[in-house]
PDB file of N, CA and C in Angstrom:
ATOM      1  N   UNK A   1     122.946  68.954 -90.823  1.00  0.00           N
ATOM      2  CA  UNK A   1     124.208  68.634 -90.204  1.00  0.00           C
ATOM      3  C   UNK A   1     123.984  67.748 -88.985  1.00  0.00           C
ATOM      4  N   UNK A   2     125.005  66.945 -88.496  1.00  0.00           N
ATOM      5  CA  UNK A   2     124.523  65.664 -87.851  1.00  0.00           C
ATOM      6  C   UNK A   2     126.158  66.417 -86.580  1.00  0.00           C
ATOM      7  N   UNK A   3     125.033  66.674 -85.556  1.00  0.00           N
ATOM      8  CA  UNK A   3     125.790  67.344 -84.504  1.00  0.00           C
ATOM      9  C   UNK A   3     125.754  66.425 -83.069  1.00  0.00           C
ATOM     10  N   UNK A   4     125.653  65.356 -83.245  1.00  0.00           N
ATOM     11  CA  UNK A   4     125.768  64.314 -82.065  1.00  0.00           C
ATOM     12  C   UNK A   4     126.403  64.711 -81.511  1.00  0.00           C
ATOM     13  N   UNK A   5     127.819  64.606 -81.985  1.00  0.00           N
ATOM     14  CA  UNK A   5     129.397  64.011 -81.042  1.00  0.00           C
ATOM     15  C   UNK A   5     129.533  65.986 -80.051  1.00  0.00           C
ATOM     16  N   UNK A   6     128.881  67.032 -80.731  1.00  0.00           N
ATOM     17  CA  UNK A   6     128.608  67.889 -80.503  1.00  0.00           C
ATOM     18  C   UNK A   6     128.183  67.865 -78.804  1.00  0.00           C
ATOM     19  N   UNK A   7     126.261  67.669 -79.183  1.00  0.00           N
ATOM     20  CA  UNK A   7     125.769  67.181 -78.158  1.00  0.00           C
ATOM     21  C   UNK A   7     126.186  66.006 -77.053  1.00  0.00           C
ATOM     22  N   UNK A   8     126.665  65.303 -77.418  1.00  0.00           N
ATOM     23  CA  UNK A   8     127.227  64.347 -76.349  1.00  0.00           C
ATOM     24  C   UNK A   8     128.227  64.836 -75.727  1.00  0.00           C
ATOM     25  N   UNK A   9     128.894  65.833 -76.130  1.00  0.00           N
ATOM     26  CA  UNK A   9     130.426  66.398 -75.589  1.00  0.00           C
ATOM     27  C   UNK A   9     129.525  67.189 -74.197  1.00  0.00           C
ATOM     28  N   UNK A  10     128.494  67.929 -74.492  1.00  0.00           N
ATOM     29  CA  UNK A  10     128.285  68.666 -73.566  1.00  0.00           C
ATOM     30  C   UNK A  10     126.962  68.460 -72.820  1.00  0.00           C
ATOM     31  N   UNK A  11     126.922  66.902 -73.346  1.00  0.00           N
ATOM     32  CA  UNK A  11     125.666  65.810 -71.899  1.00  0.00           C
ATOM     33  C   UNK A  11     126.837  66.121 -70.153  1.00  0.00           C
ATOM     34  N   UNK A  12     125.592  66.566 -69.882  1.00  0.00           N
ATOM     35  CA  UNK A  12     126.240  66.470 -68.025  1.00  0.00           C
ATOM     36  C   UNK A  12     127.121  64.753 -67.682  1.00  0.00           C
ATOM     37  N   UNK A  13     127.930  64.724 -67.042  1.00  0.00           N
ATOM     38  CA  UNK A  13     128.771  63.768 -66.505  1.00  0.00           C
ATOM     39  C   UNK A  13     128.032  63.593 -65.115  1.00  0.00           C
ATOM     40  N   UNK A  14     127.900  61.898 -64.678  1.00  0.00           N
ATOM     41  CA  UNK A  14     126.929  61.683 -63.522  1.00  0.00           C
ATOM     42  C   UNK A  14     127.910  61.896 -62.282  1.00  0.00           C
ATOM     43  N   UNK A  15     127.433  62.588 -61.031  1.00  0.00           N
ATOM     44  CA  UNK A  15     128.307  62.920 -60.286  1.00  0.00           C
ATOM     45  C   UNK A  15     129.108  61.073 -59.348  1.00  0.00           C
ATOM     46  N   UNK A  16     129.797  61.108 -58.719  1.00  0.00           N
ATOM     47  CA  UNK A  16     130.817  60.260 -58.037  1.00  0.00           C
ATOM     48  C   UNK A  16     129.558  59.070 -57.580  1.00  0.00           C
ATOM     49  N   UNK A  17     128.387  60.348 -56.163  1.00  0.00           N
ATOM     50  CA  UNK A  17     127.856  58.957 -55.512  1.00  0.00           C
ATOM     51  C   UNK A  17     126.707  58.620 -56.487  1.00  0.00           C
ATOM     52  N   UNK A  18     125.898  59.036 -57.848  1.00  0.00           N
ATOM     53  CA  UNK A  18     125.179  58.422 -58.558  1.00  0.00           C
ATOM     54  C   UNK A  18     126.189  57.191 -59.274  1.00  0.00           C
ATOM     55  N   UNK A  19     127.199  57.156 -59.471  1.00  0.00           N
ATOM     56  CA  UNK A  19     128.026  56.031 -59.989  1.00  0.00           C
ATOM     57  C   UNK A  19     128.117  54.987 -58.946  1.00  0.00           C
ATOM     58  N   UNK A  20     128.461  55.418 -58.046  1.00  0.00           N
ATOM     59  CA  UNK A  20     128.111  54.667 -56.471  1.00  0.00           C
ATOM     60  C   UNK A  20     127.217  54.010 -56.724  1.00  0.00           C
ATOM     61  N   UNK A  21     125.673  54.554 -56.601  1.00  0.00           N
ATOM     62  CA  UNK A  21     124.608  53.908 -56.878  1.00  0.00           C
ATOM     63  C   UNK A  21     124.263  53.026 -57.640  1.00  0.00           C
ATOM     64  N   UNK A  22     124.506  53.373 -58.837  1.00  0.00           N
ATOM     65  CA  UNK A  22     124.549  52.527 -59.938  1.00  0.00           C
ATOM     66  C   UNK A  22     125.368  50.824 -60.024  1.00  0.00           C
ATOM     67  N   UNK A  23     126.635  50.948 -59.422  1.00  0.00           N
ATOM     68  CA  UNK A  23     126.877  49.867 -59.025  1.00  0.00           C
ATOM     69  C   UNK A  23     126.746  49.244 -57.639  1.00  0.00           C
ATOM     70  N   UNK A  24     126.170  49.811 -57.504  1.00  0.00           N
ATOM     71  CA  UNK A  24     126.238  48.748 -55.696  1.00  0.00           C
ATOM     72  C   UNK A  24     124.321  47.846 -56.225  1.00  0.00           C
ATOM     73  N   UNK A  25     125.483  46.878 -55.790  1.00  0.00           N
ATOM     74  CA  UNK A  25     123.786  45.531 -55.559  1.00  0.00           C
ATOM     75  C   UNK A  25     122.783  45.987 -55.587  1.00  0.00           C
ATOM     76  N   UNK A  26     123.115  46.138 -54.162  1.00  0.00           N
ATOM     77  CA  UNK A  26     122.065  46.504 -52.395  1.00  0.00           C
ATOM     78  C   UNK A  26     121.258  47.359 -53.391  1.00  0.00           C
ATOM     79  N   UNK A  27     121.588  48.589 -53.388  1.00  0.00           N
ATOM     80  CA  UNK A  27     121.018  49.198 -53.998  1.00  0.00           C
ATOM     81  C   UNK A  27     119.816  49.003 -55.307  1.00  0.00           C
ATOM     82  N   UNK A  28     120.700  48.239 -56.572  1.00  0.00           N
ATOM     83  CA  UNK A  28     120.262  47.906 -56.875  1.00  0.00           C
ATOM     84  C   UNK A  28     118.653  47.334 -56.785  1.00  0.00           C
ATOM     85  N   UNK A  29     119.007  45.859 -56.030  1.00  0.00           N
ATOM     86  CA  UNK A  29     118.082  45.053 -55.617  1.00  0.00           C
ATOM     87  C   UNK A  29     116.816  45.789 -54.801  1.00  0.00           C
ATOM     88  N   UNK A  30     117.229  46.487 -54.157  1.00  0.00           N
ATOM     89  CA  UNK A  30     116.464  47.275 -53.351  1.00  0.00           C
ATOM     90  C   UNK A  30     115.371  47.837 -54.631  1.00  0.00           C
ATOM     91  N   UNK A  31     115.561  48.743 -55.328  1.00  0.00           N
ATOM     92  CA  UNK A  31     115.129  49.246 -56.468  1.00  0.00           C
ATOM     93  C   UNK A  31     114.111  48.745 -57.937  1.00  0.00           C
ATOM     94  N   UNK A  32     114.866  46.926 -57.797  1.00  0.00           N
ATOM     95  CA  UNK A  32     113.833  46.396 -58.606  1.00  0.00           C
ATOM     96  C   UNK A  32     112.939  45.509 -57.799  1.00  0.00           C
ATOM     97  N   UNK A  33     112.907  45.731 -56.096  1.00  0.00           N
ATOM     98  CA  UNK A  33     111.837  45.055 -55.324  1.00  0.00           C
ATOM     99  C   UNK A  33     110.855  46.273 -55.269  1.00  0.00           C
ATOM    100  N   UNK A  34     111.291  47.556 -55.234  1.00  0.00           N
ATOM    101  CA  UNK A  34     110.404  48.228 -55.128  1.00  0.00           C
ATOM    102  C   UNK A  34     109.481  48.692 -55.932  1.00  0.00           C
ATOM    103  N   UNK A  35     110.057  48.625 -57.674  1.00  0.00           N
ATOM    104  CA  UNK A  35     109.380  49.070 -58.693  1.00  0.00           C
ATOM    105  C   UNK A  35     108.487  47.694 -58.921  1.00  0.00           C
ATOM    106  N   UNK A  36     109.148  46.473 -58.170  1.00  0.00           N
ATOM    107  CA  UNK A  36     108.089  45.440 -58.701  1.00  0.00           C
ATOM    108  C   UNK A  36     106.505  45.488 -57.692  1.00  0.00           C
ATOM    109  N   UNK A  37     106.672  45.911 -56.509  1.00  0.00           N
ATOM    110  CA  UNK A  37     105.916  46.342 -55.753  1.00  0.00           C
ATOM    111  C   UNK A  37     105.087  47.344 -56.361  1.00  0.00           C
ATOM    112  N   UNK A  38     105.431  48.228 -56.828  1.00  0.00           N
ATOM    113  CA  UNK A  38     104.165  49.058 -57.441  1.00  0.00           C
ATOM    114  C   UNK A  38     103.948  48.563 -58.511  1.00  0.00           C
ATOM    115  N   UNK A  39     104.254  48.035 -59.538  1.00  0.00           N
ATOM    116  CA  UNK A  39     103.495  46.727 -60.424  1.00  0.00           C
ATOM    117  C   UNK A  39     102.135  46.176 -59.536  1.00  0.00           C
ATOM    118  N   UNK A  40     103.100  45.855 -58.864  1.00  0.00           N
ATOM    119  CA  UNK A  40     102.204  44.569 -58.222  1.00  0.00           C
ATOM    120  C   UNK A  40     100.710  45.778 -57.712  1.00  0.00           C
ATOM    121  N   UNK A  41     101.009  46.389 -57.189  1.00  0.00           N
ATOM    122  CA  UNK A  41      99.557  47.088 -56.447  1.00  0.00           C
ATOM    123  C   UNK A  41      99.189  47.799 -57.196  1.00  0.00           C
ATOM    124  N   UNK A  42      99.461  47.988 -58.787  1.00  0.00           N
ATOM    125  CA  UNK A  42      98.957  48.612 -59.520  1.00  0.00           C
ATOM    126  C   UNK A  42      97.829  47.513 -60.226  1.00  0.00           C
ATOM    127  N   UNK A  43      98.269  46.598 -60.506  1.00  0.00           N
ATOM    128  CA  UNK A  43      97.826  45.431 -61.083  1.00  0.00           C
ATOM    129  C   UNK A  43      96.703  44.758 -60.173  1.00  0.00           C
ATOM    130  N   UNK A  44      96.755  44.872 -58.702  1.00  0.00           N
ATOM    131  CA  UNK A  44      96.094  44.102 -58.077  1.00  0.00           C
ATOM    132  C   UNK A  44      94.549  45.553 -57.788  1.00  0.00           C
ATOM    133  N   UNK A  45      95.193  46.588 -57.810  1.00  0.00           N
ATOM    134  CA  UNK A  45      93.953  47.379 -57.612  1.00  0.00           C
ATOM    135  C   UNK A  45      93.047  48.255 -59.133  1.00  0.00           C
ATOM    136  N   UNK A  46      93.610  47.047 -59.950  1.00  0.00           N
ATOM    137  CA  UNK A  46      93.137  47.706 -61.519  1.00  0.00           C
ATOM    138  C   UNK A  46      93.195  49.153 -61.575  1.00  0.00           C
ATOM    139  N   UNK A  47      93.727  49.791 -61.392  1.00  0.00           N
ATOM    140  CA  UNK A  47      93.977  51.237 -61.740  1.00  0.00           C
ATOM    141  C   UNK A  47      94.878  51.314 -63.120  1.00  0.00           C
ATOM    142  N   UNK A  48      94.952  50.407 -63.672  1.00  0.00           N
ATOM    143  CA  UNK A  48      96.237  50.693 -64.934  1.00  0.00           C
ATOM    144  C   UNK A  48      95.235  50.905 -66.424  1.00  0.00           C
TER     145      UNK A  48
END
């Protein structure tokens, strides 16, 4: 039996300020400078 619509009914709903988050820039931007930053020093100190 194919119980998706099941499971999706009772996936948690993201609260107000994670929606906040999600759209604001700032935020954003902030977020893919930082994950590119640990790229970067992952890459530069061969640990990967």
């Amino acid at each position: 039996m194919d119980n998706t619509t099941d499971d999706i009914a009772k996936a948690p709903l993201p609260t107000t300020s994670t929606l906040r988050r999600r759209q604001n820039i700032v935020f954003q931007a902030w977020r893919f400078i930082a994950l590119n930053l640990r790229f970067l020093t992952m890459i530069t100190k061969g640990d990967h």
